[in-house]
C-alpha atoms as a PDB file:
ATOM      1  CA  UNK A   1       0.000   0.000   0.000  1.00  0.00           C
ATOM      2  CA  UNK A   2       0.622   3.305  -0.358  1.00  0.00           C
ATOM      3  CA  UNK A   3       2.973   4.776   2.893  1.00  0.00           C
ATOM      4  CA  UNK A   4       0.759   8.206   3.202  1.00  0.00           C
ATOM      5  CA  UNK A   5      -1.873   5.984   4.676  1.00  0.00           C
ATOM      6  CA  UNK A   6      -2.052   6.887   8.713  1.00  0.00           C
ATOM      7  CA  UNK A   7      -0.954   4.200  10.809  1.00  0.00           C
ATOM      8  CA  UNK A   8      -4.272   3.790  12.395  1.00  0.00           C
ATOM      9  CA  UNK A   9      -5.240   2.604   8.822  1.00  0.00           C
ATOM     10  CA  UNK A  10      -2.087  -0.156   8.385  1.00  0.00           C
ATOM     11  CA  UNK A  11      -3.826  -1.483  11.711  1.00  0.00           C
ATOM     12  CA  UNK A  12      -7.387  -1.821  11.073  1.00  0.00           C
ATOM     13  CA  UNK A  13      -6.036  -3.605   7.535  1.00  0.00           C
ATOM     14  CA  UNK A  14      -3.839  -6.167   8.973  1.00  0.00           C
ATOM     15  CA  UNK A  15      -5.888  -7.043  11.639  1.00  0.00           C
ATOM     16  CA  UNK A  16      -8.732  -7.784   9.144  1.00  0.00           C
ATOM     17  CA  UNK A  17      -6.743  -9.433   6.736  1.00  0.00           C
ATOM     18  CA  UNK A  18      -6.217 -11.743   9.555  1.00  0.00           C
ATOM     19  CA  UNK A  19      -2.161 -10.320  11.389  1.00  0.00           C
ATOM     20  CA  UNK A  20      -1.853 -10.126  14.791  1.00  0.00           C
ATOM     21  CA  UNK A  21       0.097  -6.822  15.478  1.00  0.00           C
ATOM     22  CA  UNK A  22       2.975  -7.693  17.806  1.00  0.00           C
ATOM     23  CA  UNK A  23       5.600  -4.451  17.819  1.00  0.00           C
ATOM     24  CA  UNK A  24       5.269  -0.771  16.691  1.00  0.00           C
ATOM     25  CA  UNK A  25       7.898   1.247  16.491  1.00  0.00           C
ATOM     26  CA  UNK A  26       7.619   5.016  15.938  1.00  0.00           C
ATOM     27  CA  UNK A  27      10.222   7.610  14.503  1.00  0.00           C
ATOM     28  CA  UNK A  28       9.677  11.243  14.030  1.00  0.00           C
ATOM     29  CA  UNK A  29      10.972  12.862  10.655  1.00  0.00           C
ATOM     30  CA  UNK A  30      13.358  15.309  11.598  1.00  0.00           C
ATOM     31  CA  UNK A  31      14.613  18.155   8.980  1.00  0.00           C
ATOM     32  CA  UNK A  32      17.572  20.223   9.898  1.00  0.00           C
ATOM     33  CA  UNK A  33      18.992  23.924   8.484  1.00  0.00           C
ATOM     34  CA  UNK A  34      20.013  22.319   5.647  1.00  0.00           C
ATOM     35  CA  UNK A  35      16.711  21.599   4.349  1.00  0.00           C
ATOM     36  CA  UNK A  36      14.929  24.634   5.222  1.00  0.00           C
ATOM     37  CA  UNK A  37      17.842  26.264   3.401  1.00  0.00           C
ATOM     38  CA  UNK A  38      17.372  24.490   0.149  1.00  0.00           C
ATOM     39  CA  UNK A  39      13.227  25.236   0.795  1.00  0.00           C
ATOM     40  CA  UNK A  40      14.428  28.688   0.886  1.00  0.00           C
ATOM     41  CA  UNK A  41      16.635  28.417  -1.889  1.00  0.00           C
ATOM     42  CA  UNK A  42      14.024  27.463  -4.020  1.00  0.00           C
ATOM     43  CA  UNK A  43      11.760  30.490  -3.457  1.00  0.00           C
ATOM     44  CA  UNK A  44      14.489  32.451  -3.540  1.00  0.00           C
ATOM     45  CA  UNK A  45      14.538  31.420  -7.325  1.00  0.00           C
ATOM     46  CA  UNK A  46      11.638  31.631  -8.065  1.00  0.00           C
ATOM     47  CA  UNK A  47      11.486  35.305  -6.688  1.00  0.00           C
ATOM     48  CA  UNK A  48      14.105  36.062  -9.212  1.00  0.00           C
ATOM     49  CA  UNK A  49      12.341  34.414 -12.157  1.00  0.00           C
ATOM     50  CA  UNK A  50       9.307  37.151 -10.502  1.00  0.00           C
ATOM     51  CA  UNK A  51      11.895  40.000 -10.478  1.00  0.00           C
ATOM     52  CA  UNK A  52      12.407  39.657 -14.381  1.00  0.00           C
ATOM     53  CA  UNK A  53       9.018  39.109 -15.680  1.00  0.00           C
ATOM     54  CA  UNK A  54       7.311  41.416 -13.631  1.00  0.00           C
ATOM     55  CA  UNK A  55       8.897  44.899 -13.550  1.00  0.00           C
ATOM     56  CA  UNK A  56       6.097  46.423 -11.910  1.00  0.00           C
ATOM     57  CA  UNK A  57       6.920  44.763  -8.980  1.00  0.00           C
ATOM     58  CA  UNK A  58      10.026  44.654  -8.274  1.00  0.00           C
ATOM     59  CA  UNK A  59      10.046  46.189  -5.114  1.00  0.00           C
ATOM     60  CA  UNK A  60       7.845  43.508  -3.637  1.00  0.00           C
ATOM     61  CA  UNK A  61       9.864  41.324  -4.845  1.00  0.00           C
ATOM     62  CA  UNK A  62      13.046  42.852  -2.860  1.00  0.00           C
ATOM     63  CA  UNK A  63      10.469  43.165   0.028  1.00  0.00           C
ATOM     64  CA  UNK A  64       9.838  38.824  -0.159  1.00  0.00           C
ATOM     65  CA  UNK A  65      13.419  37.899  -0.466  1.00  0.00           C
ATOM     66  CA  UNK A  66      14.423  40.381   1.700  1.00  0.00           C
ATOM     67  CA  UNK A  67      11.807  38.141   4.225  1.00  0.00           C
ATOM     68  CA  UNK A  68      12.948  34.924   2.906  1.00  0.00           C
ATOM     69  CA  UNK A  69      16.619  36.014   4.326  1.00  0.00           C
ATOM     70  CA  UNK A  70      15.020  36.692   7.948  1.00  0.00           C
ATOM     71  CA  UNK A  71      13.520  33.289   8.377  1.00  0.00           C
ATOM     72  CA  UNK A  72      16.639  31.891   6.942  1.00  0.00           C
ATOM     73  CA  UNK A  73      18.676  33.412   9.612  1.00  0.00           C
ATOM     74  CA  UNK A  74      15.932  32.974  11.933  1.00  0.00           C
ATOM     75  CA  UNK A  75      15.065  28.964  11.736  1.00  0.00           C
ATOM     76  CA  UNK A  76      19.509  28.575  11.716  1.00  0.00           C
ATOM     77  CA  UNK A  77      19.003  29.774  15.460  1.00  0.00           C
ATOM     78  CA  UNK A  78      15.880  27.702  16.173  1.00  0.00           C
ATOM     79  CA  UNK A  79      17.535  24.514  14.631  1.00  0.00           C
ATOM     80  CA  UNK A  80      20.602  25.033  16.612  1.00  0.00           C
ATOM     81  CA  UNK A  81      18.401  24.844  19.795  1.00  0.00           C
ATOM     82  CA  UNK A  82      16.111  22.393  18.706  1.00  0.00           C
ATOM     83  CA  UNK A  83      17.758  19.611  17.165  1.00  0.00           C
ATOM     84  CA  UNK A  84      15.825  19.903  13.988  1.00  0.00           C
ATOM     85  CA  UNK A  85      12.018  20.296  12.879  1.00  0.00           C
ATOM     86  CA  UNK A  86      10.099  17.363  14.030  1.00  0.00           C
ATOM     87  CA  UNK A  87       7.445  17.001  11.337  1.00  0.00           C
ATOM     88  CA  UNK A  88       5.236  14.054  10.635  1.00  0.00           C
ATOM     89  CA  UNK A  89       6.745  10.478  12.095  1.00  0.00           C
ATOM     90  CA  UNK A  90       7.875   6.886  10.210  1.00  0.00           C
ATOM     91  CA  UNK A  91       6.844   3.715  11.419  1.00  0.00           C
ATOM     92  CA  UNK A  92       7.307   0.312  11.163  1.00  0.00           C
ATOM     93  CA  UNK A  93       5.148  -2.483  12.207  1.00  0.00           C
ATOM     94  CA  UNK A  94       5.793  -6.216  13.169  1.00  0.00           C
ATOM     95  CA  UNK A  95       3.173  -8.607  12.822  1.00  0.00           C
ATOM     96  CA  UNK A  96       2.403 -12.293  12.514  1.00  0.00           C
ATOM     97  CA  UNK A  97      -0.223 -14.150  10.790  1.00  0.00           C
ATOM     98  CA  UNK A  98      -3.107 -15.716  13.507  1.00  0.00           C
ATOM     99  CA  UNK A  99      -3.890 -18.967  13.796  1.00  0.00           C
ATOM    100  CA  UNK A 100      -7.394 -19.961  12.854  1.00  0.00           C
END
């Protein structure tokens, strides 16, 4: 199946397809500067691609990136003290097939 399915949903199924859940293990996705940095990055370009096509507004474009630089610096402090982003969680079940 498809992962994006919510754990409560990998339950119900193997439990009617007849598993007996034994283990669940749970591990949260953590991102870290570098990835919010390359998120950044990317609307940083596409800012620039705005910059060129629309020379109206220019200056809102300066204003955005010029707000895409403070959360840059920013979220390098908050990951510092925070170890990452913690957002969304893997998981990996162990099961066994009942006995009828």
């Amino acid at each position: 199946p498809y992962r994006e399915f919510p754990l409560w949903w990998y339950l119900n199924t193997m439990k009617n397809s007849g598993y007996l859940v034994t283990n669940i293990s749970i591990f949260p996705v953590l991102y870290g500067d570098r990835w919010i940095t390359s998120q950044l990055g990317v609307g940083k370009k596409y800012l620039s691609n705005f910059q060129k096509n629309y020379k109206n507004s220019v200056n809102l474009a300066e204003e955005l990136m010029s707000q895409v630089d403070d959360i840059d610096l920013e979220s390098k402090k908050n990951f510092k003290l925070q170890n990452g982003l913690c957002f969304g969680m893997d998981f990996v079940i162990t099961a066994s097939l009942m006995h009828k």
